[in-house]
C-alpha atoms as a PDB file:
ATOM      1  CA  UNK A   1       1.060  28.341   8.921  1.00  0.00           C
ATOM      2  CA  UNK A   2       2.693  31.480   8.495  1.00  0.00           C
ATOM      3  CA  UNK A   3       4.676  33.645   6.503  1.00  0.00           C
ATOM      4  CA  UNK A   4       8.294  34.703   6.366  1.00  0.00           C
ATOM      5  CA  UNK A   5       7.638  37.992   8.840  1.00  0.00           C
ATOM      6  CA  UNK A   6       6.644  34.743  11.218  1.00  0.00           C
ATOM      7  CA  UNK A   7       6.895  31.597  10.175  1.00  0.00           C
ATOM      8  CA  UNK A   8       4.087  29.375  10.249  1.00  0.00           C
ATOM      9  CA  UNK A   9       1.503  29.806   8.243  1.00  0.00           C
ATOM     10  CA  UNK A  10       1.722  32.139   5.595  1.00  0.00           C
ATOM     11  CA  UNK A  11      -1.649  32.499   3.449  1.00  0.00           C
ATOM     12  CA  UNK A  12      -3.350  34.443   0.624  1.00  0.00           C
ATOM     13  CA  UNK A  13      -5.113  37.639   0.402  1.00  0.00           C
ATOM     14  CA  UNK A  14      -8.560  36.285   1.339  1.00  0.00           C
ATOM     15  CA  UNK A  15     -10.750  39.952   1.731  1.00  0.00           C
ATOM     16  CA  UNK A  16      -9.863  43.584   2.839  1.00  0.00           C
ATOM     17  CA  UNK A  17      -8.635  45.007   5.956  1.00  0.00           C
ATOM     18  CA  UNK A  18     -10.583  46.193   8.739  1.00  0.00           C
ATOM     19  CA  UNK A  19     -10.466  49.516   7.057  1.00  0.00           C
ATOM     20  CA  UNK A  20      -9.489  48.833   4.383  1.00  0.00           C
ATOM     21  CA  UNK A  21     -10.919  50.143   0.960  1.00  0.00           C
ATOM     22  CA  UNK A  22      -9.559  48.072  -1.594  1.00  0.00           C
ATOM     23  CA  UNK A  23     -11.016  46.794  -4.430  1.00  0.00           C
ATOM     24  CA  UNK A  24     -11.630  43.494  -6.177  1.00  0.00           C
ATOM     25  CA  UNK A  25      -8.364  44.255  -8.663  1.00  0.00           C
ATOM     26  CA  UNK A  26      -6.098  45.031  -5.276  1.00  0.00           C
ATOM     27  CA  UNK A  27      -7.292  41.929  -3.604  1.00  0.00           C
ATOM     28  CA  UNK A  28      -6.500  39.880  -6.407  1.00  0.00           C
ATOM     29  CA  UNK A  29      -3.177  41.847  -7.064  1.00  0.00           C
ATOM     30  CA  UNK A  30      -2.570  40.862  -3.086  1.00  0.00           C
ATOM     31  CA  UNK A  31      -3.496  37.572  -3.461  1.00  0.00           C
ATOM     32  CA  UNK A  32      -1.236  36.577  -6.336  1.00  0.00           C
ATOM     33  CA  UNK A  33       1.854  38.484  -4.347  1.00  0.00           C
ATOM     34  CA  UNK A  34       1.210  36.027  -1.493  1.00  0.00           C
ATOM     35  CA  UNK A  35       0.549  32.562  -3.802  1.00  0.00           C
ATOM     36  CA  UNK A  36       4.715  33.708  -5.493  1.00  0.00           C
ATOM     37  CA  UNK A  37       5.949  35.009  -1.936  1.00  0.00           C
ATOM     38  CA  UNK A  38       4.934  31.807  -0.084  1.00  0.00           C
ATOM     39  CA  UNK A  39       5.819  29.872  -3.122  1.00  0.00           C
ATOM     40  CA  UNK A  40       9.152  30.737  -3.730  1.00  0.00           C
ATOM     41  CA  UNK A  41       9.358  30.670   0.585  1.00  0.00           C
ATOM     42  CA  UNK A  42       8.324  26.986   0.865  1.00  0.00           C
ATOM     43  CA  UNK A  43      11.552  25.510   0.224  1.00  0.00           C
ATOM     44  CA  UNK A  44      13.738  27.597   2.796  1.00  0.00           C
ATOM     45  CA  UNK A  45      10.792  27.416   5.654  1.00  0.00           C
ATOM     46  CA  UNK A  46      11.969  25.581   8.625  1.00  0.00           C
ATOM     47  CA  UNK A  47      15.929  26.373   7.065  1.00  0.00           C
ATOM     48  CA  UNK A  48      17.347  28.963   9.721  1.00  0.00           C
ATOM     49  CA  UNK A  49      17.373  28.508  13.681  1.00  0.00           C
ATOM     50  CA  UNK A  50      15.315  31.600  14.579  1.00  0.00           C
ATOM     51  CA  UNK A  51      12.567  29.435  12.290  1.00  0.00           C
ATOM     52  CA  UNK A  52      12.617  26.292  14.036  1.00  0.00           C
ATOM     53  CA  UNK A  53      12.529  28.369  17.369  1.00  0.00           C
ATOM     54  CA  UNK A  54       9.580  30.312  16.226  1.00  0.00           C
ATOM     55  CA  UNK A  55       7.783  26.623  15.385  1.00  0.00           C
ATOM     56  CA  UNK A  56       8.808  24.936  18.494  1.00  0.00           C
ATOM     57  CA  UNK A  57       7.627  27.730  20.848  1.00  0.00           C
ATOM     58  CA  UNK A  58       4.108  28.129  18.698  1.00  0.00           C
ATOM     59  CA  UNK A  59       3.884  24.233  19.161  1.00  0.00           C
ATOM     60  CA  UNK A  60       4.658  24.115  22.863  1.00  0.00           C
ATOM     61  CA  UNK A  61       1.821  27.001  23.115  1.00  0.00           C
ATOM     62  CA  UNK A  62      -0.677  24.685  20.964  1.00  0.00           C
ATOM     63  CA  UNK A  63      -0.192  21.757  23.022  1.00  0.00           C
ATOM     64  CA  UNK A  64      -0.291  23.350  26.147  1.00  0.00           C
ATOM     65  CA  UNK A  65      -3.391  24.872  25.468  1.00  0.00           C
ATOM     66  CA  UNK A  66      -5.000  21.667  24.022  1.00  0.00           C
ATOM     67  CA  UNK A  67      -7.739  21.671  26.505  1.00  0.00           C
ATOM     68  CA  UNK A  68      -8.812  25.736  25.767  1.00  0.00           C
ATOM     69  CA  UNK A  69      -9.548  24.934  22.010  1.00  0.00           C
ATOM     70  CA  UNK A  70     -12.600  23.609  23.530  1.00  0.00           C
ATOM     71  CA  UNK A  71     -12.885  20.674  20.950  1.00  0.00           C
ATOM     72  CA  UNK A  72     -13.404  16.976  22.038  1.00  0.00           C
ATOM     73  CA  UNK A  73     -10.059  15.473  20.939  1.00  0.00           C
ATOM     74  CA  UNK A  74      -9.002  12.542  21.238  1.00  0.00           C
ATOM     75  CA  UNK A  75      -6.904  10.651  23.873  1.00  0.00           C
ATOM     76  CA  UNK A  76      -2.947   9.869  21.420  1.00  0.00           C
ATOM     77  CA  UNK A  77      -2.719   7.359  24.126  1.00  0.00           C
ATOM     78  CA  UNK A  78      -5.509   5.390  23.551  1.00  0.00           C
ATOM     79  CA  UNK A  79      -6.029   5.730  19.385  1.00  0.00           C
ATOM     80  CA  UNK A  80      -3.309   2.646  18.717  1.00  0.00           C
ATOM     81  CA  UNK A  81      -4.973   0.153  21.652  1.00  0.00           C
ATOM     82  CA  UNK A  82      -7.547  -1.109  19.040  1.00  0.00           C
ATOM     83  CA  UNK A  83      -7.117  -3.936  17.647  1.00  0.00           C
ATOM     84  CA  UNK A  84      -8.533  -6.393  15.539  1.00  0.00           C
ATOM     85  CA  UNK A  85      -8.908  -9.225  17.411  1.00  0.00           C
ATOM     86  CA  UNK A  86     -10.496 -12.856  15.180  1.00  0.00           C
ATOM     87  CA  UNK A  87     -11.800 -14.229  18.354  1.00  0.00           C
ATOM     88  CA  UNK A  88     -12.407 -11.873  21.444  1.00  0.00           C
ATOM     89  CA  UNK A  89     -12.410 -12.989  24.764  1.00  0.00           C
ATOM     90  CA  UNK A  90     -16.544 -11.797  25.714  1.00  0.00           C
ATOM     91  CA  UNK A  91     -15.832 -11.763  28.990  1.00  0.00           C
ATOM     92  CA  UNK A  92     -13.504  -8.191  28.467  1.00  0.00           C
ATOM     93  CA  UNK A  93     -14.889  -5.296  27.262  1.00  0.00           C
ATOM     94  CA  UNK A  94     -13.297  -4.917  23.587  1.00  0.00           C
ATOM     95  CA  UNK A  95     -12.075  -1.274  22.768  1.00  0.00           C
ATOM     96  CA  UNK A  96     -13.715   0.716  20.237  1.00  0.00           C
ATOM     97  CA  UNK A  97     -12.728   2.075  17.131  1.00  0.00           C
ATOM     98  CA  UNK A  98     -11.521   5.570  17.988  1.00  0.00           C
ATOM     99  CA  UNK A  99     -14.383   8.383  17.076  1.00  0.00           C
ATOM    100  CA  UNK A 100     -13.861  10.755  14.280  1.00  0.00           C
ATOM    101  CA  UNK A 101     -12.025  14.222  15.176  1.00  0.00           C
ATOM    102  CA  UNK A 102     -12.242  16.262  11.813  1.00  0.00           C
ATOM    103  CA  UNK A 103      -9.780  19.338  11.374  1.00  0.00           C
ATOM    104  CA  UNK A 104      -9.746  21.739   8.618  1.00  0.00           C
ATOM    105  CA  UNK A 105      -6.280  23.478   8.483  1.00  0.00           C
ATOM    106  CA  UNK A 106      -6.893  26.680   7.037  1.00  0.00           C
ATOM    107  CA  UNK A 107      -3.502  28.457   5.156  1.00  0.00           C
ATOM    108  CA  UNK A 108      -2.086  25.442   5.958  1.00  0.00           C
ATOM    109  CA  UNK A 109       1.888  25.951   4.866  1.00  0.00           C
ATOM    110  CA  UNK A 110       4.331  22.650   5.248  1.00  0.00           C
ATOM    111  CA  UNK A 111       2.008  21.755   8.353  1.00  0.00           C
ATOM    112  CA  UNK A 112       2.820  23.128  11.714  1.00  0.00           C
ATOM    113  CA  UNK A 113      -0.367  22.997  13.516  1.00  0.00           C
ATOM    114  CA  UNK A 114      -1.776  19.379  12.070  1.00  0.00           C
ATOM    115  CA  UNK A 115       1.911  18.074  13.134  1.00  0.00           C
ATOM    116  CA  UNK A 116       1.312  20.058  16.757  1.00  0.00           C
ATOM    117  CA  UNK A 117      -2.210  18.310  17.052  1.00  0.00           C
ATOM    118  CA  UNK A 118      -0.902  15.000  15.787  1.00  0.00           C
ATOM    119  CA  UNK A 119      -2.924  11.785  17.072  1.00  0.00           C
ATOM    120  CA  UNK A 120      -6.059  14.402  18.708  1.00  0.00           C
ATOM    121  CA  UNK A 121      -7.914  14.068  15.679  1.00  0.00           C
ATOM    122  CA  UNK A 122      -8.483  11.683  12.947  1.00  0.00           C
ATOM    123  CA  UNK A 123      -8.824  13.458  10.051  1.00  0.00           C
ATOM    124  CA  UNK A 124      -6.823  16.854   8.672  1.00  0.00           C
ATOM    125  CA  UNK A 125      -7.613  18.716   5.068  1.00  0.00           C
ATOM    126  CA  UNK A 126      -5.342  21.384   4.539  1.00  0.00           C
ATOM    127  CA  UNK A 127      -6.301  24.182   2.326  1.00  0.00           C
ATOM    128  CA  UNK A 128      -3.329  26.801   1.074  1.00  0.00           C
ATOM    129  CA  UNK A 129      -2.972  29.263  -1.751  1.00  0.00           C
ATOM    130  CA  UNK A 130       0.530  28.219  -2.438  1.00  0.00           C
ATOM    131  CA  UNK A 131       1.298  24.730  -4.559  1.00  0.00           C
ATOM    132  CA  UNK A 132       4.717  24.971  -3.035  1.00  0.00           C
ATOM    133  CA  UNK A 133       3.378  24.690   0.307  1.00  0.00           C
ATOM    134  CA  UNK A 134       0.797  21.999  -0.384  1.00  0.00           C
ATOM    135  CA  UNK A 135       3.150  19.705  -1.717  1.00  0.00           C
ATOM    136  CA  UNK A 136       5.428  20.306   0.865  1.00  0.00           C
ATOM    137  CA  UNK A 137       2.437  19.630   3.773  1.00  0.00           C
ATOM    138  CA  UNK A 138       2.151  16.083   1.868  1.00  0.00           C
ATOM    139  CA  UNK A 139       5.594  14.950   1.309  1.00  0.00           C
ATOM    140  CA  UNK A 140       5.485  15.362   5.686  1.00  0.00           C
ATOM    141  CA  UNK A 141       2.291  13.474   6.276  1.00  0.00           C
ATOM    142  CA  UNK A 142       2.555  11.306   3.234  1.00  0.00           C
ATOM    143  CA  UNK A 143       6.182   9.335   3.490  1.00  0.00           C
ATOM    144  CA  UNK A 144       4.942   6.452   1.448  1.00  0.00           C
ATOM    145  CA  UNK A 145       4.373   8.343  -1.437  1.00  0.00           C
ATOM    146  CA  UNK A 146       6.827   7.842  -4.098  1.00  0.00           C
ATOM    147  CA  UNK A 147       7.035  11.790  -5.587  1.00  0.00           C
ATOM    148  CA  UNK A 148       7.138  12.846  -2.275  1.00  0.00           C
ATOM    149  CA  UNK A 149      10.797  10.825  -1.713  1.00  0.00           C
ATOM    150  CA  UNK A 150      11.831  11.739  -4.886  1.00  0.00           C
ATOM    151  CA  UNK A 151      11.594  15.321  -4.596  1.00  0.00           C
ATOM    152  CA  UNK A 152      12.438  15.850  -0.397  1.00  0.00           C
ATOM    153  CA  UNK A 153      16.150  16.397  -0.941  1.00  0.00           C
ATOM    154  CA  UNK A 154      15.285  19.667  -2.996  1.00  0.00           C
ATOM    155  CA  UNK A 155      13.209  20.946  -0.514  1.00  0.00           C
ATOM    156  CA  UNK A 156      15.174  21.359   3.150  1.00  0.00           C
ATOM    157  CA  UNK A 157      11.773  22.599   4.720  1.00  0.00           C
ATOM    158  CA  UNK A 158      10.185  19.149   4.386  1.00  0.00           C
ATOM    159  CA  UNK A 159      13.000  17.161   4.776  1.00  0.00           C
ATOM    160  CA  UNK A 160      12.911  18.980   8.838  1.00  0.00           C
ATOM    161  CA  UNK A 161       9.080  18.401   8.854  1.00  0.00           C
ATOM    162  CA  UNK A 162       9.927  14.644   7.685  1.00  0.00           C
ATOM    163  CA  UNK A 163      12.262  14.000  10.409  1.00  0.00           C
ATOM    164  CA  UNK A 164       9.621  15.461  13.338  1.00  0.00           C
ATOM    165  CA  UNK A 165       7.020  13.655  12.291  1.00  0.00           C
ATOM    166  CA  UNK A 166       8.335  10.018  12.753  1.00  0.00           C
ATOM    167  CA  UNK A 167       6.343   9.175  16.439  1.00  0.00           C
ATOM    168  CA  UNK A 168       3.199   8.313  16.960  1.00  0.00           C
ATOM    169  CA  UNK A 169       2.175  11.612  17.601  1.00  0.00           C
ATOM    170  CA  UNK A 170       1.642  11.643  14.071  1.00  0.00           C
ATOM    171  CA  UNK A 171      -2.040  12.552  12.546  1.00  0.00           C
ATOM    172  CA  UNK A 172      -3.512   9.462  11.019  1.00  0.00           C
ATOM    173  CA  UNK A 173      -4.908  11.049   8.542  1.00  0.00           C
ATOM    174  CA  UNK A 174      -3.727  14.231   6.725  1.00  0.00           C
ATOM    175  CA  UNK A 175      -3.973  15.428   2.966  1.00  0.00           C
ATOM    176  CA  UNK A 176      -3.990  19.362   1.445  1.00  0.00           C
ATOM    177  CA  UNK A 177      -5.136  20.561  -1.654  1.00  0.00           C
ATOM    178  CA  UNK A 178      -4.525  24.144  -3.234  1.00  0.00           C
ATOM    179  CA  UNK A 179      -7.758  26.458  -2.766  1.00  0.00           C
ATOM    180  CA  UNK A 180      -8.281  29.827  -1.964  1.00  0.00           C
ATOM    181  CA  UNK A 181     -12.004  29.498  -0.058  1.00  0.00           C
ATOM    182  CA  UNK A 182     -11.938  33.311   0.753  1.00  0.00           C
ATOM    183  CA  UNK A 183     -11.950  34.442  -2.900  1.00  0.00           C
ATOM    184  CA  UNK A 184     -14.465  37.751  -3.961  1.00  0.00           C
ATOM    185  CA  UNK A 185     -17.892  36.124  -5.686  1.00  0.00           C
ATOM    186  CA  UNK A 186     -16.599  37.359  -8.951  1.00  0.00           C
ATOM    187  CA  UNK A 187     -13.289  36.369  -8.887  1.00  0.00           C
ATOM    188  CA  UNK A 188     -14.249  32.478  -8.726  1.00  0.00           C
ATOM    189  CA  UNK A 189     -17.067  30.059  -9.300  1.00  0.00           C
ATOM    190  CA  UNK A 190     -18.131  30.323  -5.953  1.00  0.00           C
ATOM    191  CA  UNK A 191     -20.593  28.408  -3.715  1.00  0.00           C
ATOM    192  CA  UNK A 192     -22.121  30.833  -0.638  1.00  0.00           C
ATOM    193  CA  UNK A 193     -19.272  30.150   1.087  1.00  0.00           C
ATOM    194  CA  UNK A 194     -15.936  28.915  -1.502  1.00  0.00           C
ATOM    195  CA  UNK A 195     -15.265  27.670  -4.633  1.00  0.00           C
ATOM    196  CA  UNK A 196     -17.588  24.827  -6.334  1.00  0.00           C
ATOM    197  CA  UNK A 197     -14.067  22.365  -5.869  1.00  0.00           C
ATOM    198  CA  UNK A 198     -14.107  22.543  -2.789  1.00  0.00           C
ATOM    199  CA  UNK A 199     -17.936  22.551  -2.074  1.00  0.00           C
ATOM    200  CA  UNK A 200     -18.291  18.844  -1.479  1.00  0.00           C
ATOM    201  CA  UNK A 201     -19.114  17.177   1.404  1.00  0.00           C
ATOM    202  CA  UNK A 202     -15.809  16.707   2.498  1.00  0.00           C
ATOM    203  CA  UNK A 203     -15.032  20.172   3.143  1.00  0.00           C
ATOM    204  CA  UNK A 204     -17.513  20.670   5.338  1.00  0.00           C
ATOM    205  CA  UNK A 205     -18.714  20.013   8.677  1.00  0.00           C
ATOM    206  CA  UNK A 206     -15.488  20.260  10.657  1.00  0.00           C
ATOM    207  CA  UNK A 207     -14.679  19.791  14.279  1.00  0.00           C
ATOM    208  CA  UNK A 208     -12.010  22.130  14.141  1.00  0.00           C
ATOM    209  CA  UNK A 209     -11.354  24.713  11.688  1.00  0.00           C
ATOM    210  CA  UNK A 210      -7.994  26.371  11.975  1.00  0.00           C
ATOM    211  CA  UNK A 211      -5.404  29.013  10.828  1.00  0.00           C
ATOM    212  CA  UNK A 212      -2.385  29.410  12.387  1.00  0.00           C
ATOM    213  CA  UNK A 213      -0.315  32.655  11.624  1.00  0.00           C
ATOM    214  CA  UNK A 214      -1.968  33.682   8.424  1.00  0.00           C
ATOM    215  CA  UNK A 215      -5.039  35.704   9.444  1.00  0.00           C
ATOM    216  CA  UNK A 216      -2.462  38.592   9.591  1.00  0.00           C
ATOM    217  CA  UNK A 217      -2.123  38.169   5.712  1.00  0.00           C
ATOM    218  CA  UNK A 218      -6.249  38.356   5.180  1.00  0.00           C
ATOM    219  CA  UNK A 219      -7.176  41.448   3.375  1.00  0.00           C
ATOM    220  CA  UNK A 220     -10.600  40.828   4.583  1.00  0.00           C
ATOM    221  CA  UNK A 221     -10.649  39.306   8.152  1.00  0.00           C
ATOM    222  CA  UNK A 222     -14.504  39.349   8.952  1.00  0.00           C
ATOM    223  CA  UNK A 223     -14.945  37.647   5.514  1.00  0.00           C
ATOM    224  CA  UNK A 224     -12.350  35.130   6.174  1.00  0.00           C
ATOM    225  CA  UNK A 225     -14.182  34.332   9.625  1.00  0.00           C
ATOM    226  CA  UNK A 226     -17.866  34.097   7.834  1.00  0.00           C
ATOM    227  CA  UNK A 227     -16.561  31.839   5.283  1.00  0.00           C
ATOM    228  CA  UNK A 228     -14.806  29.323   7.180  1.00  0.00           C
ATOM    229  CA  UNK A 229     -17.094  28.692  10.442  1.00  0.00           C
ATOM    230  CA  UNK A 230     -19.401  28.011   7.736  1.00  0.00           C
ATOM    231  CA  UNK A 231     -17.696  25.297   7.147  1.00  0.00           C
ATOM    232  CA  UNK A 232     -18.087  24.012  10.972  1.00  0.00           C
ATOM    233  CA  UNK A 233     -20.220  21.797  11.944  1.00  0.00           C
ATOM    234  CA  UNK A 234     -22.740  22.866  14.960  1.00  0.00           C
ATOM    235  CA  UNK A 235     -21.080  22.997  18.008  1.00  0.00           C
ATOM    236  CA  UNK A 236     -17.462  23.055  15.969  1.00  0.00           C
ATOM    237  CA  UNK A 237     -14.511  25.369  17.436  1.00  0.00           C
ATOM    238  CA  UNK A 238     -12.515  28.280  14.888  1.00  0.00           C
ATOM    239  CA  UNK A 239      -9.840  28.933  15.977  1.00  0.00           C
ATOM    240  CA  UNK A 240      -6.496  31.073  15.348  1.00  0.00           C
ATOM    241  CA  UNK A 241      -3.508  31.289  16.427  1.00  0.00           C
ATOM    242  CA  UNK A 242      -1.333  34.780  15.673  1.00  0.00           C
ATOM    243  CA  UNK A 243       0.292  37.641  17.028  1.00  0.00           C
ATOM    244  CA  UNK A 244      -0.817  40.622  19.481  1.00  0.00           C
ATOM    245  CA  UNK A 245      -0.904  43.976  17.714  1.00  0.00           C
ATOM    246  CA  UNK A 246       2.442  45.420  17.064  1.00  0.00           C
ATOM    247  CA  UNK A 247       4.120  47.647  15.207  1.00  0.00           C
ATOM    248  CA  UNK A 248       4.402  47.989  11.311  1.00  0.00           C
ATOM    249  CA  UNK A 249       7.577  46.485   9.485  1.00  0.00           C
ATOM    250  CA  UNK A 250       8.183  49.536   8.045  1.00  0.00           C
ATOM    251  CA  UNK A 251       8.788  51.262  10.996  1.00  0.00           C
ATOM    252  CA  UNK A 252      11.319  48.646  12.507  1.00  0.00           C
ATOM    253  CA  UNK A 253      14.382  49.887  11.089  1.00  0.00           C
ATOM    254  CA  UNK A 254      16.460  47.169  12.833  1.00  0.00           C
ATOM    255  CA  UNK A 255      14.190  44.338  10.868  1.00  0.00           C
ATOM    256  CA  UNK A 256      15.835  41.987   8.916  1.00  0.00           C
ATOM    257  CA  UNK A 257      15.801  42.829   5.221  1.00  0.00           C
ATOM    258  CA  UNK A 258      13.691  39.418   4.323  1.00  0.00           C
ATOM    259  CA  UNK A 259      11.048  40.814   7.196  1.00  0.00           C
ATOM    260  CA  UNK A 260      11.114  43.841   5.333  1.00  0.00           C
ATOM    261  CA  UNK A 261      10.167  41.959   1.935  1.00  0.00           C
ATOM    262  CA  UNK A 262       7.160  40.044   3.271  1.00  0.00           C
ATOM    263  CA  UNK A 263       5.754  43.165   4.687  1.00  0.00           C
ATOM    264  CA  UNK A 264       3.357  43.369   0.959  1.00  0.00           C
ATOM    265  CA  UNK A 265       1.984  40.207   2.026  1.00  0.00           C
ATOM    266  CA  UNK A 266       0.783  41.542   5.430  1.00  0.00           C
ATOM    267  CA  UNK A 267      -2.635  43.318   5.732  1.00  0.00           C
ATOM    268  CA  UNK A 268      -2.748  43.390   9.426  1.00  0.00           C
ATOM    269  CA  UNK A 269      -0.305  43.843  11.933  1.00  0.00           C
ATOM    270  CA  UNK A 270      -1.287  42.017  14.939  1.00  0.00           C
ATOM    271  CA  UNK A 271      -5.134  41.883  16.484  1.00  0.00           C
ATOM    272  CA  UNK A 272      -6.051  43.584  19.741  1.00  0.00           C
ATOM    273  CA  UNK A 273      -8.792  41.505  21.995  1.00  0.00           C
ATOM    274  CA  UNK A 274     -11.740  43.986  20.867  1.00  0.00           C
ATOM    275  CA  UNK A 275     -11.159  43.540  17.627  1.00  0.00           C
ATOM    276  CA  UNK A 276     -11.138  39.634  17.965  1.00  0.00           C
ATOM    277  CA  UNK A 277     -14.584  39.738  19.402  1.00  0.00           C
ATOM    278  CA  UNK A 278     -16.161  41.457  17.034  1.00  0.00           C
ATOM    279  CA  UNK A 279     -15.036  39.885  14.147  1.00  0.00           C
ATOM    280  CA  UNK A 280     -15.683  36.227  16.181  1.00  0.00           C
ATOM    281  CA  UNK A 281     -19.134  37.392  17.456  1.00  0.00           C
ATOM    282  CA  UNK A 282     -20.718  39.335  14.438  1.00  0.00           C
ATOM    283  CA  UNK A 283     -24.348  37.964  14.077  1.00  0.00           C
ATOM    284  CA  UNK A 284     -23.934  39.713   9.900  1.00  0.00           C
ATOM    285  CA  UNK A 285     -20.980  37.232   9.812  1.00  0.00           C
ATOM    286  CA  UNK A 286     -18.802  35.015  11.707  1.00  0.00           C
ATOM    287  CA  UNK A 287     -21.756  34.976  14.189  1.00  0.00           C
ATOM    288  CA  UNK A 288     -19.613  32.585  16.775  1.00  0.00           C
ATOM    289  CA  UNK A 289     -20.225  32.144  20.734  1.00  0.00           C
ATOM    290  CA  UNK A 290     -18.170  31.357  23.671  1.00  0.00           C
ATOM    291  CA  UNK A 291     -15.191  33.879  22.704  1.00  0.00           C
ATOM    292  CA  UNK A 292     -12.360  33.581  24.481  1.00  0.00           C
ATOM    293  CA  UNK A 293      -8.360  34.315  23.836  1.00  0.00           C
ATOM    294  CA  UNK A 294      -4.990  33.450  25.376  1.00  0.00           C
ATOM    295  CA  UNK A 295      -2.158  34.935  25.335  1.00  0.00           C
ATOM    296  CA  UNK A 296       1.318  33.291  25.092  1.00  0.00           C
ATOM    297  CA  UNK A 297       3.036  35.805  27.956  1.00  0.00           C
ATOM    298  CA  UNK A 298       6.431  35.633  26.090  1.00  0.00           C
ATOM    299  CA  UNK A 299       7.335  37.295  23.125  1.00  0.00           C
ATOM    300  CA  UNK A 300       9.034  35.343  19.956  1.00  0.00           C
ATOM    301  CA  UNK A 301      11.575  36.466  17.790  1.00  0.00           C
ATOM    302  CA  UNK A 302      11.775  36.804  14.419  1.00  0.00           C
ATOM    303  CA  UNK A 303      14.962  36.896  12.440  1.00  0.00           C
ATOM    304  CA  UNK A 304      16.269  37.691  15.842  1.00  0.00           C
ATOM    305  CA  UNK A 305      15.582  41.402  16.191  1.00  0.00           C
ATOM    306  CA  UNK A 306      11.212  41.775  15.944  1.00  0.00           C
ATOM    307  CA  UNK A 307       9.370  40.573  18.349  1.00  0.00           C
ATOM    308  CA  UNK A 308       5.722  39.087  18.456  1.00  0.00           C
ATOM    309  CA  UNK A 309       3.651  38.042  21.318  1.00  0.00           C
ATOM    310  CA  UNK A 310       1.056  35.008  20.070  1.00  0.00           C
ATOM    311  CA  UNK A 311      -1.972  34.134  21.246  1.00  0.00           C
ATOM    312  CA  UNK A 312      -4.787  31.950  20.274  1.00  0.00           C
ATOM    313  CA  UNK A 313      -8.584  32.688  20.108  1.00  0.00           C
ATOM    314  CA  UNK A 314     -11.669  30.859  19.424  1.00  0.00           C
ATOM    315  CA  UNK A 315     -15.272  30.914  18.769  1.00  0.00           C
ATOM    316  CA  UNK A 316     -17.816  28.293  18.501  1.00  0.00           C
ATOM    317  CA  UNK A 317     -20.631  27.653  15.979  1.00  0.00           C
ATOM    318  CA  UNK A 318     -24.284  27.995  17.824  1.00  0.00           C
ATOM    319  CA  UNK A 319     -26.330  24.462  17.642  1.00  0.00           C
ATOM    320  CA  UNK A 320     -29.569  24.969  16.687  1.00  0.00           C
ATOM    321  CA  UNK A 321     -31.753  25.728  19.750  1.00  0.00           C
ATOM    322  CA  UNK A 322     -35.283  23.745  19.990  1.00  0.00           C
END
């Protein structure tokens, strides 16, 4: 989640700006600038104070707003009271294995909003452009894993994700893999909607699908929506979290110079409510229902001198209608 302008979920260059003109070459020009930007970023994410502000705010605002996502999580309370009890008493009602909450976390980065929604869901597959960033979203949810120990110390942004994720609040379940699902048909062996490795069963038919401060770094937004609903399952919730529309980097002369050097990895700067809609509610493509957005009401800062205002909006898949 984000990129270095924000931090939390970075991403790739999945498609072309709302008016934007590019063409295949560009896209895959932007795409590669954002795989080495968030990359080489991976290691210093969560390093620097106005960072872990930025992530703490953004996870307040998730949590806060757990019951506008509009997706049946689960109760953290009550997902550890089952137990496997050899000889029940009959006479009290015996709990029940907890229900399965699937989550799809789009542009994923080190993990900040699968570690936000923690113990809501049962299942999380993140997807990210950047190798860095995947292995640094399973060294967090993955301590057992013996490469993961080996190589923390290096990285400073996992060994902070490590230390946050020790409570029970922790997903039960949560594993990423490098992909790039927004790809142009002739840039990849593509399915309708992806790559054939990630065509399986698995990827598909989510709860939840999310991206959480990278659909600023989409080249092509109303692609990027089509593609992943798709991968909803009726009645399942997209959802994104970034920032209000705001002014280009380039004309923020006070920005920080590493602000300034993620600005080629930006496509869009911020998303007005109209434009939301219509790329949520387009019957050619996302073709999503029950729109509706929040705003934070408080602006973050980043590096300490820009400031962005998040929100989060969501759409939901139609069921099919008898």
């Amino acid at each position: 989640m984000a990129d270095h302008e924000h931090t939390d979920h970075h991403a790739d260059s999945h498609g072309t700006s709302l008016h934007d003109t590019s063409t295949a070459t560009d896209n895959t020009a932007f795409t590669e600038a954002n795989r080495a930007h968030w990359n080489k970023s991976a290691a210093t994410y969560t390093s620097e104070g106005w960072q872990k502000e930025l992530l703490n705010k953004v996870t307040a605002f998730i949590q806060t707003h757990i019951t506008f996502i509009g997706v049946p999580f689960l109760d953290p309370a009550s997902i550890f009271e089952h137990t496997d009890d050899p000889d029940p008493d009959p006479s009290h009602p015996q709990p029940q294995p907890p229900r399965s909450v699937r989550v799809l976390d789009y542009a994923c980065g080190p993990g900040t909003v699968t570690s936000a929604l923690g113990a809501h869901a049962t299942e999380y597959i993140g997807i990210d452009l950047s190798e860095n960033m995947v292995s640094a979203y399973n060294r967090r949810f993955n301590s057992n894993n013996t490469t993961s120990h080996s190589s923390s110390n290096s990285n400073p942004s996992s060994a902070v994700a490590d230390r946050a994720d020790t409570s029970d609040e922790r997903p039960p379940q949560a594993h990423a893999v490098v992909g790039n699902l927004l790809a142009p048909a002739e840039d990849e062996d593509l399915e309708p909607n992806g790559p054939t490795h990630l065509s399986g069963p698995e990827y598909h038919d989510f709860d939840l699908v999310v991206v959480g401060l990278g659909f600023h770094h989409f080249a092509d937004v109303r692609l990027a929506a089509k593609r992943l609903a798709a991968r909803l399952k009726p009645g399942g919730v997209f959802l994104i979290l970034d920032f209000v529309t705001h002014a280009a980097i380039q004309h923020e002369h006070d920005a920080h110079r590493d602000l300034k050097d993620a600005a080629h990895t930006v496509k869009h700067h911020g998303f007005s409510e109209a434009d939301l809609r219509d790329i949520f509610t387009d019957a050619a493509g996302a073709g999503l229902e029950d729109f509706a957005i929040v705003r934070m009401g408080e602006e973050v800062l980043l590096r300490g001198t820009s400031r962005r205002e998040p929100f989060m909006a969501r759409g939901r898949k139609p069921k099919p209608r008898c």
